[in-house]
Protein backbone atom coordinates (compact mmCIF):
# COMPACT_ATOMS: atom_id res chain seq x y z
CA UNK A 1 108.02 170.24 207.27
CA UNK A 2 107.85 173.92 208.30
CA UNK A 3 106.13 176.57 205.73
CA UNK A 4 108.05 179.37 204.81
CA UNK A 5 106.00 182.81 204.15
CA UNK A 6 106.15 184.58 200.94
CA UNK A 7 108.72 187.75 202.33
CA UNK A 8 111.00 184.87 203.80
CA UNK A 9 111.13 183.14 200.18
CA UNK A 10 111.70 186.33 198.53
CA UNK A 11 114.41 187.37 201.09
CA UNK A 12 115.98 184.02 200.48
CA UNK A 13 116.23 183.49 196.63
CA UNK A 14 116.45 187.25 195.62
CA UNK A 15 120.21 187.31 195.50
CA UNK A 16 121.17 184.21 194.83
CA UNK A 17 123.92 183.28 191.98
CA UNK A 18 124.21 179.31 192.76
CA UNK A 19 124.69 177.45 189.85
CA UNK A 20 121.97 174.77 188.56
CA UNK A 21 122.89 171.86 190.35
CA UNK A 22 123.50 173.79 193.98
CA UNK A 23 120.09 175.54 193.74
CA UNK A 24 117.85 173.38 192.19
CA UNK A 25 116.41 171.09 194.77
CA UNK A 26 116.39 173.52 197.47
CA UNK A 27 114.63 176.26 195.65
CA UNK A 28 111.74 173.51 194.92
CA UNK A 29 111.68 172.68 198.54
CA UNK A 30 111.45 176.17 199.17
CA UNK A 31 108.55 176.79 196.51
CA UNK A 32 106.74 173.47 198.34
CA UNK A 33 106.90 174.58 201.61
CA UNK A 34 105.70 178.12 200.38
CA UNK A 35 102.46 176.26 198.88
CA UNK A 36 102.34 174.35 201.56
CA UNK A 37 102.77 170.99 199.21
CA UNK A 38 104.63 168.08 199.74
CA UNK A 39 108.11 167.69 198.41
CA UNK A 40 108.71 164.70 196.26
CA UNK A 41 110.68 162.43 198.85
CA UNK A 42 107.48 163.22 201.28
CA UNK A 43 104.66 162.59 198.59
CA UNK A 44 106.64 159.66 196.55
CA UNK A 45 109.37 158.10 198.39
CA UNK A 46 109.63 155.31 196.04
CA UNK A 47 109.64 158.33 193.01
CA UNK A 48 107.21 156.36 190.88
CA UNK A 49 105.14 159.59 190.22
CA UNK A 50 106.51 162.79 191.76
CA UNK A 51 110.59 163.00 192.06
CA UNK A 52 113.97 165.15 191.53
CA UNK A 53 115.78 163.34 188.52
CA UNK A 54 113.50 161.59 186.43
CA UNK A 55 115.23 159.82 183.68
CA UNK A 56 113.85 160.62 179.93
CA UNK A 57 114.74 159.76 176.77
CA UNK A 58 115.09 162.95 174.14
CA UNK A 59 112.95 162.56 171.29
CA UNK A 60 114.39 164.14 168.07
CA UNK A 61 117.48 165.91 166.81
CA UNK A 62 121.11 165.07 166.24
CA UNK A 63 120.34 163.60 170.23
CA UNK A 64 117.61 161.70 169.76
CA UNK A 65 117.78 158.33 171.52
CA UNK A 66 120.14 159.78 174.45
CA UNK A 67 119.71 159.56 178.03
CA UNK A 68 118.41 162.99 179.69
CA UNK A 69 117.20 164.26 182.97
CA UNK A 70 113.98 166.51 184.12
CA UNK A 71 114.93 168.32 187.71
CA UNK A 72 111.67 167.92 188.74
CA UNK A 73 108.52 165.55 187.13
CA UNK A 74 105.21 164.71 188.75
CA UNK A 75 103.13 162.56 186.91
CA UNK A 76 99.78 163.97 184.87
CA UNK A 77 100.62 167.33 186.69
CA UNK A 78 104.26 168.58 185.16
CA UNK A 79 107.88 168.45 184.32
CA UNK A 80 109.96 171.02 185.78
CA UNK A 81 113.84 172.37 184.50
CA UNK A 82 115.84 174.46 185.94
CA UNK A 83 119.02 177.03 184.99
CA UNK A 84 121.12 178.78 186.85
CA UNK A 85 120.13 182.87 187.41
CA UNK A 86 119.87 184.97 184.39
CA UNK A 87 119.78 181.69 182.19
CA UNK A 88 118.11 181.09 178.80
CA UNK A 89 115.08 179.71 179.62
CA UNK A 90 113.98 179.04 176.33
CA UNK A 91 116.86 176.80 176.10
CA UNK A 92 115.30 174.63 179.14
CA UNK A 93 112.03 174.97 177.67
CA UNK A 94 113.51 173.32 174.46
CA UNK A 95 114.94 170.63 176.90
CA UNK A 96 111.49 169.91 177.79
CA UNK A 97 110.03 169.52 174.53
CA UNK A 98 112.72 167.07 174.06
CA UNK A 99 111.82 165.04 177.01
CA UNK A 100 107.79 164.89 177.34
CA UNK A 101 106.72 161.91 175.48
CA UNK A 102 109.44 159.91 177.67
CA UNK A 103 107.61 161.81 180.63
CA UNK A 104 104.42 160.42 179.17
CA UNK A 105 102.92 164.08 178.03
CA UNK A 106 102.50 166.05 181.05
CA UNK A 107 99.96 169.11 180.93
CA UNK A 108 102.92 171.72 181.76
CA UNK A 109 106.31 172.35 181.32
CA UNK A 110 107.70 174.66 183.79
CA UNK A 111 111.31 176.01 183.30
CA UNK A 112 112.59 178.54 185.88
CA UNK A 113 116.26 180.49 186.93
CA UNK A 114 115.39 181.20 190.16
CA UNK A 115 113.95 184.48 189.66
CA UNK A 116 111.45 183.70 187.25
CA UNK A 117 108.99 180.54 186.83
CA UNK A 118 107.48 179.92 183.37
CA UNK A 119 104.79 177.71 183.02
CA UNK A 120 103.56 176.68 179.34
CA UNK A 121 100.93 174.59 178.54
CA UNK A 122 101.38 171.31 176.72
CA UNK A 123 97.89 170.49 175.83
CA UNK A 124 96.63 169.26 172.27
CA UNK A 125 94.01 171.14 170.24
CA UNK A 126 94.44 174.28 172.18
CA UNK A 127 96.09 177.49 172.03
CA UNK A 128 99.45 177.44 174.31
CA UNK A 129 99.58 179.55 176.75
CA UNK A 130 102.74 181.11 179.00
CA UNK A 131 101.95 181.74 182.32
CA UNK A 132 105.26 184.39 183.62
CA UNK A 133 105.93 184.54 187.71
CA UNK A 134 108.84 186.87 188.71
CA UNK A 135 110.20 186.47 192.16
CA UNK A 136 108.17 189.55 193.74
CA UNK A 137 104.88 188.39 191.90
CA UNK A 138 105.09 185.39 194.99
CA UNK A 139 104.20 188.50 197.25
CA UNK A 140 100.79 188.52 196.24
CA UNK A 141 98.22 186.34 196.91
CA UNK A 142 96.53 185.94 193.85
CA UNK A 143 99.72 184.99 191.75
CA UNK A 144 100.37 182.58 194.97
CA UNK A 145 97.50 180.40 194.23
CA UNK A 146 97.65 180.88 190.79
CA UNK A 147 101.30 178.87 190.91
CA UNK A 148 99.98 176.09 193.87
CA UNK A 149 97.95 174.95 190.71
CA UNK A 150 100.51 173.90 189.18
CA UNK A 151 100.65 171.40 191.66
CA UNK A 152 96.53 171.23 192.62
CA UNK A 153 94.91 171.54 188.83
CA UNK A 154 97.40 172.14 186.13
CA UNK A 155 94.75 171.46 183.79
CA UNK A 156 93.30 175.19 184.98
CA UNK A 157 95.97 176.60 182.84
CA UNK A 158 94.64 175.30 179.57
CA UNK A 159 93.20 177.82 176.58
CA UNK A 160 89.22 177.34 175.65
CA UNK A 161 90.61 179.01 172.33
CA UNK A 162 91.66 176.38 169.68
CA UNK A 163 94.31 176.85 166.78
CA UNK A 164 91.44 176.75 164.44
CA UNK A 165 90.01 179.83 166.21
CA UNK A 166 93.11 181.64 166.26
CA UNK A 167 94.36 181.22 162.80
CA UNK A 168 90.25 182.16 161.65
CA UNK A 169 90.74 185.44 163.75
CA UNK A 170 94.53 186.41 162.45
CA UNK A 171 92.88 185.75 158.70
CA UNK A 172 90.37 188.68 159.16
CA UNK A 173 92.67 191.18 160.51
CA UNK A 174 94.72 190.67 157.81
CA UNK A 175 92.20 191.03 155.54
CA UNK A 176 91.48 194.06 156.92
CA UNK A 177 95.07 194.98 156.81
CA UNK A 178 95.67 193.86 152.68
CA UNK A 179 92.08 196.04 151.81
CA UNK A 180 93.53 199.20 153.03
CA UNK A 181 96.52 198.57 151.04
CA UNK A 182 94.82 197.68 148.15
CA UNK A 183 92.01 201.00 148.64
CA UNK A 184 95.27 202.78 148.40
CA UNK A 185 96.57 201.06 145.23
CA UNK A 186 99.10 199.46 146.35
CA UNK A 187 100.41 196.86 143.73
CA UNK A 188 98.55 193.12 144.98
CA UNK A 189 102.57 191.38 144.47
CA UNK A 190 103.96 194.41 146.60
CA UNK A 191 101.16 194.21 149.15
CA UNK A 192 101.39 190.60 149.62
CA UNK A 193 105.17 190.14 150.10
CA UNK A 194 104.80 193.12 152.48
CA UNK A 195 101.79 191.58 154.76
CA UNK A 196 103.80 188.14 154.54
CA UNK A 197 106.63 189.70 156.04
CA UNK A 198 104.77 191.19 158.45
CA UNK A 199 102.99 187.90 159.76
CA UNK A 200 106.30 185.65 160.22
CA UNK A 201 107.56 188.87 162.39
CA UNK A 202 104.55 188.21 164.50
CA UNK A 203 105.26 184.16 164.68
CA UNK A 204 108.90 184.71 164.81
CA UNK A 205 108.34 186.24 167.96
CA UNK A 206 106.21 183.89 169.88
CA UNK A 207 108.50 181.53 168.60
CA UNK A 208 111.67 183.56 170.33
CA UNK A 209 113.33 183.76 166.89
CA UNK A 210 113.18 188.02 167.40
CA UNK A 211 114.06 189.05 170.53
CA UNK A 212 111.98 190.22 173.70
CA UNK A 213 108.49 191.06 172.00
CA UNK A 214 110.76 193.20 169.71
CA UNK A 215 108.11 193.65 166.69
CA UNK A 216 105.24 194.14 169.26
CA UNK A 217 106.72 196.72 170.95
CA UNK A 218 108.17 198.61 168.11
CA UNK A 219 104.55 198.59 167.16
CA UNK A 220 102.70 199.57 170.14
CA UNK A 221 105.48 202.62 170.22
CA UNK A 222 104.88 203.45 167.19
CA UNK A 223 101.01 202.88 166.53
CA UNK A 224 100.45 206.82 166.20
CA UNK A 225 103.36 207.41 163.75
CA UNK A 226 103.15 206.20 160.65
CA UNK A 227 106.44 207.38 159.23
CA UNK A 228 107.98 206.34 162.39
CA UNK A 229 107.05 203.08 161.75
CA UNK A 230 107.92 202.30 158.60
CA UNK A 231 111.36 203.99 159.18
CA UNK A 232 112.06 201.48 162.00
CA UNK A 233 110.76 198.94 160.12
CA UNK A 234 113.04 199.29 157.37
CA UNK A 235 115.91 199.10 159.72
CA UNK A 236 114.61 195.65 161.14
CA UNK A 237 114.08 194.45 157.64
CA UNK A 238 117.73 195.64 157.20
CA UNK A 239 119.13 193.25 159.84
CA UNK A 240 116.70 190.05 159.28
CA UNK A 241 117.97 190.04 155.69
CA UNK A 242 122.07 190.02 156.64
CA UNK A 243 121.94 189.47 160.25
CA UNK A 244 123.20 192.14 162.85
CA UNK A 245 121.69 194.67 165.06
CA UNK A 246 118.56 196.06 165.80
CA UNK A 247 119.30 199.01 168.65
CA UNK A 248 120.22 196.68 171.10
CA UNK A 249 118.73 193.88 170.00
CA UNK A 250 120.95 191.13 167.99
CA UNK A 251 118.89 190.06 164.98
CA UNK A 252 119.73 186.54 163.32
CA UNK A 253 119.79 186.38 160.08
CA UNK A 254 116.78 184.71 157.77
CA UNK A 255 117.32 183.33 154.71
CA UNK A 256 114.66 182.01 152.35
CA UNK A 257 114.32 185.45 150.45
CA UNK A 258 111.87 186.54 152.49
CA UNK A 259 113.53 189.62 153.20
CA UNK A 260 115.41 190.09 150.50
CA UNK A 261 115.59 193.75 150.79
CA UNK A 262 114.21 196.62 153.27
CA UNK A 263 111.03 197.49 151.61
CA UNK A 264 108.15 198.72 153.67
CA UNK A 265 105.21 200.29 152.70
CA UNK A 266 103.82 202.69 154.83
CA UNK A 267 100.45 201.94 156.89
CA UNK A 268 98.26 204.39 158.19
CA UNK A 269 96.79 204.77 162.24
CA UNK A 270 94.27 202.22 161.17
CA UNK A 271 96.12 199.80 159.70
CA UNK A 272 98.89 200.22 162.64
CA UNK A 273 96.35 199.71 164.82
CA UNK A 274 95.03 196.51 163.66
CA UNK A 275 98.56 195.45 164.03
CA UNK A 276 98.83 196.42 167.21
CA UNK A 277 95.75 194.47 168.27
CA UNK A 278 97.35 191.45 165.82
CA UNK A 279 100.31 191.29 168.33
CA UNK A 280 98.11 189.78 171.17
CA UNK A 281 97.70 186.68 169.65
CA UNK A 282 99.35 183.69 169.97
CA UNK A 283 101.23 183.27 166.46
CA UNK A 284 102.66 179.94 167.83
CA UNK A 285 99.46 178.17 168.08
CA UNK A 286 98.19 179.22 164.04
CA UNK A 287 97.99 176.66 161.37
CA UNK A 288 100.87 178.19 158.81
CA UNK A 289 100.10 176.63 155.22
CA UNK A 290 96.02 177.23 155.78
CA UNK A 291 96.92 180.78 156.83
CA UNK A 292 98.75 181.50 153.78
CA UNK A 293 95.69 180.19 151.91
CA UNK A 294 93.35 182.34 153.77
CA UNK A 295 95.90 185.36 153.04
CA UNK A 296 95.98 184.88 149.38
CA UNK A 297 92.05 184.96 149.59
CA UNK A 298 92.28 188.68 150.95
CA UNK A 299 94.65 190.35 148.71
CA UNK A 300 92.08 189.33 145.79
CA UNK A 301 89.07 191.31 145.35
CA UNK A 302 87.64 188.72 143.61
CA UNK A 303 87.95 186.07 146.23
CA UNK A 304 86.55 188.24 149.57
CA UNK A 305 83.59 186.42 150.05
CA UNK A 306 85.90 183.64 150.18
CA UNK A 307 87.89 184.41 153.39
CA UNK A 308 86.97 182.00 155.78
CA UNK A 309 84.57 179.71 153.62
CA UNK A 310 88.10 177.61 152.85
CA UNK A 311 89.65 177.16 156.49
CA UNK A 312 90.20 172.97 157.54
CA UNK A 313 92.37 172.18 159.50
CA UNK A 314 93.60 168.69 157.24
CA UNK A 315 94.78 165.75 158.41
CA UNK A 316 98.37 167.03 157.52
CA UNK A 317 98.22 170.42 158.90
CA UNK A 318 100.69 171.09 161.72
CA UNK A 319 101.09 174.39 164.31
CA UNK A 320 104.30 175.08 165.99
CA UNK A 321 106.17 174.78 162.72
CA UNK A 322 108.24 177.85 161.48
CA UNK A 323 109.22 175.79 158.46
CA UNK A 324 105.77 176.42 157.18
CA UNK A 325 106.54 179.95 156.61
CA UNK A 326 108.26 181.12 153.71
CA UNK A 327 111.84 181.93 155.63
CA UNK A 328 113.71 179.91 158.54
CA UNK A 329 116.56 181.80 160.42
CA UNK A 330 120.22 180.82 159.41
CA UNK A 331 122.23 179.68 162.43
């Protein structure tokens, strides 16, 4: 089959409004003869390995049990679903997580709407990571054979950084963050249900329950105004305790008590830009319930020397589980 160069995909898929079904197979064509692999039918004509359509069974939920299809699966390497442009892709990605133990596990899950590809990791014992390619990024050569690895060495994709080594690192910087509250007097019961509300913001959005990076970027705007911040803070407390808007942004609405009012107290450059810093983790890939221990350990004076000495990760301890936290979102 003829290759197709990176302008002429570009050219070809930048306008498109086909829905799902209509675009599906020929975009991944497309994307195959731009890496110059082969397409399914070519590689697997039998489709025992790499085909369009692979038949899964979805693995939890009100759903669980029911017949399903991934657009796209090659064995050990990835499963691949699609939407049609400007879709939810987290919706697709949710699809996926549905599917993979039918689709025996594989190392990525790519979801993509045309204009953008996402490819997340699916490996155990390490920190997930998203890997983003919009439409022009196919332009460059670099981000071109970054994405033929999906399809060359998908296991180039996975995180040296474990849970464990995440959720140690997010326990200092918050123990950095509770002993300039408490140097300030700040009441320990105050402090706490402040710095706990300010840690499921940062998992609730690498979990897509806020919006768009929302609390990172309010940050990062904000980082060198204190008063700022806690003003617009307040506000997004506001509309994760009843639900509504947040500029823009639709909030959902959490119940639990977590944020059962909009009290903030204010944090200084410092402290703002620890959080800042805080933001780049992944929050998805901590280990809830032993972070909450660790965080406990901070606030207490008594108990410094303790932060760190405690951290196991048990033979019940799970990651990837908002319920751990002390609020879900109401739907």
């Amino acid at each position: 089959m003829a290759g197709i160069s990176p302008q002429e995909f570009v050219s070809s898929w930048g306008n498109v409004e086909l829905t799902e079904r209509a675009s599906s197979q020929p975009h991944f064509i497309d994307l195959c003869r731009l890496l110059d692999q082969p397409t399914p039918t070519e590689a697997d004509p039998t489709g025992d390995f790499y085909t369009f359509e692979r038949g899964a069974t979805k693995a939890a939920g009100p759903t669980k049990g029911k017949r399903g299809w991934a657009d796209v699966w090659k064995k050990g390497h990835f499963a691949w679903e699609y939407k049609g442009p400007h879709a939810n892709l987290n919706k697709a990605y949710q699809q996926l997580l549905q599917y993979r133990e039918s689709l025996e596990n594989p190392p990525l899950l790519v979801v993509s709407d045309l204009q953008s590809i996402q490819v997340h990791t699916n490996f155990t014992n390490s920190v997930k990571q998203v890997t983003t390619f919009e439409l022009d990024d196919l332009l460059d050569p670099e981000k071109l054979d970054q994405l033929r690895r999906v399809w060359t060495n998908p296991f180039s994709f996975r995180s040296a950084e474990t849970p464990e080594e995440v959720t140690e690192r997010a326990a200092r910087e918050f123990g950095k963050l509770a002993q300039i509250l408490r140097q300030r007097g700040e009441d320990p019961d105050r402090a706490a249900h402040f710095l706990i509300r300010l840690l499921f913001c940062l998992f609730a959005e690498d979990v897509r329950l806020l919006p768009d990076d929302l609390f990172s970027k309010l940050v990062g705007a904000t980082r060198s105004k204190p008063e700022l911040f806690a003003g617009q803070l307040r506000q997004l407390f506001g509309a994760m305790r009843t639900g509504g808007f947040f500029g823009v942004d639709q909030i959902p609405y959490f119940n639990g008590g977590l944020f059962d009012d909009d009290e903030v107290l204010e944090l200084n450059r410092e402290g703002l830009n620890i959080l800042y810093h805080l933001g780049s983790l992944d929050w998805s890939s901590t280990e809830p319930a032993i972070l909450g221990t660790l965080f406990e350990h901070s606030l207490d004076p008594n108990k410094r020397s303790q932060l760190g000495a405690h951290y196991t990760s048990g033979p019940g301890s799970t990651t990837n589980s908002p319920a751990s936290y002390p609020s879900s979102p109401g739907r």
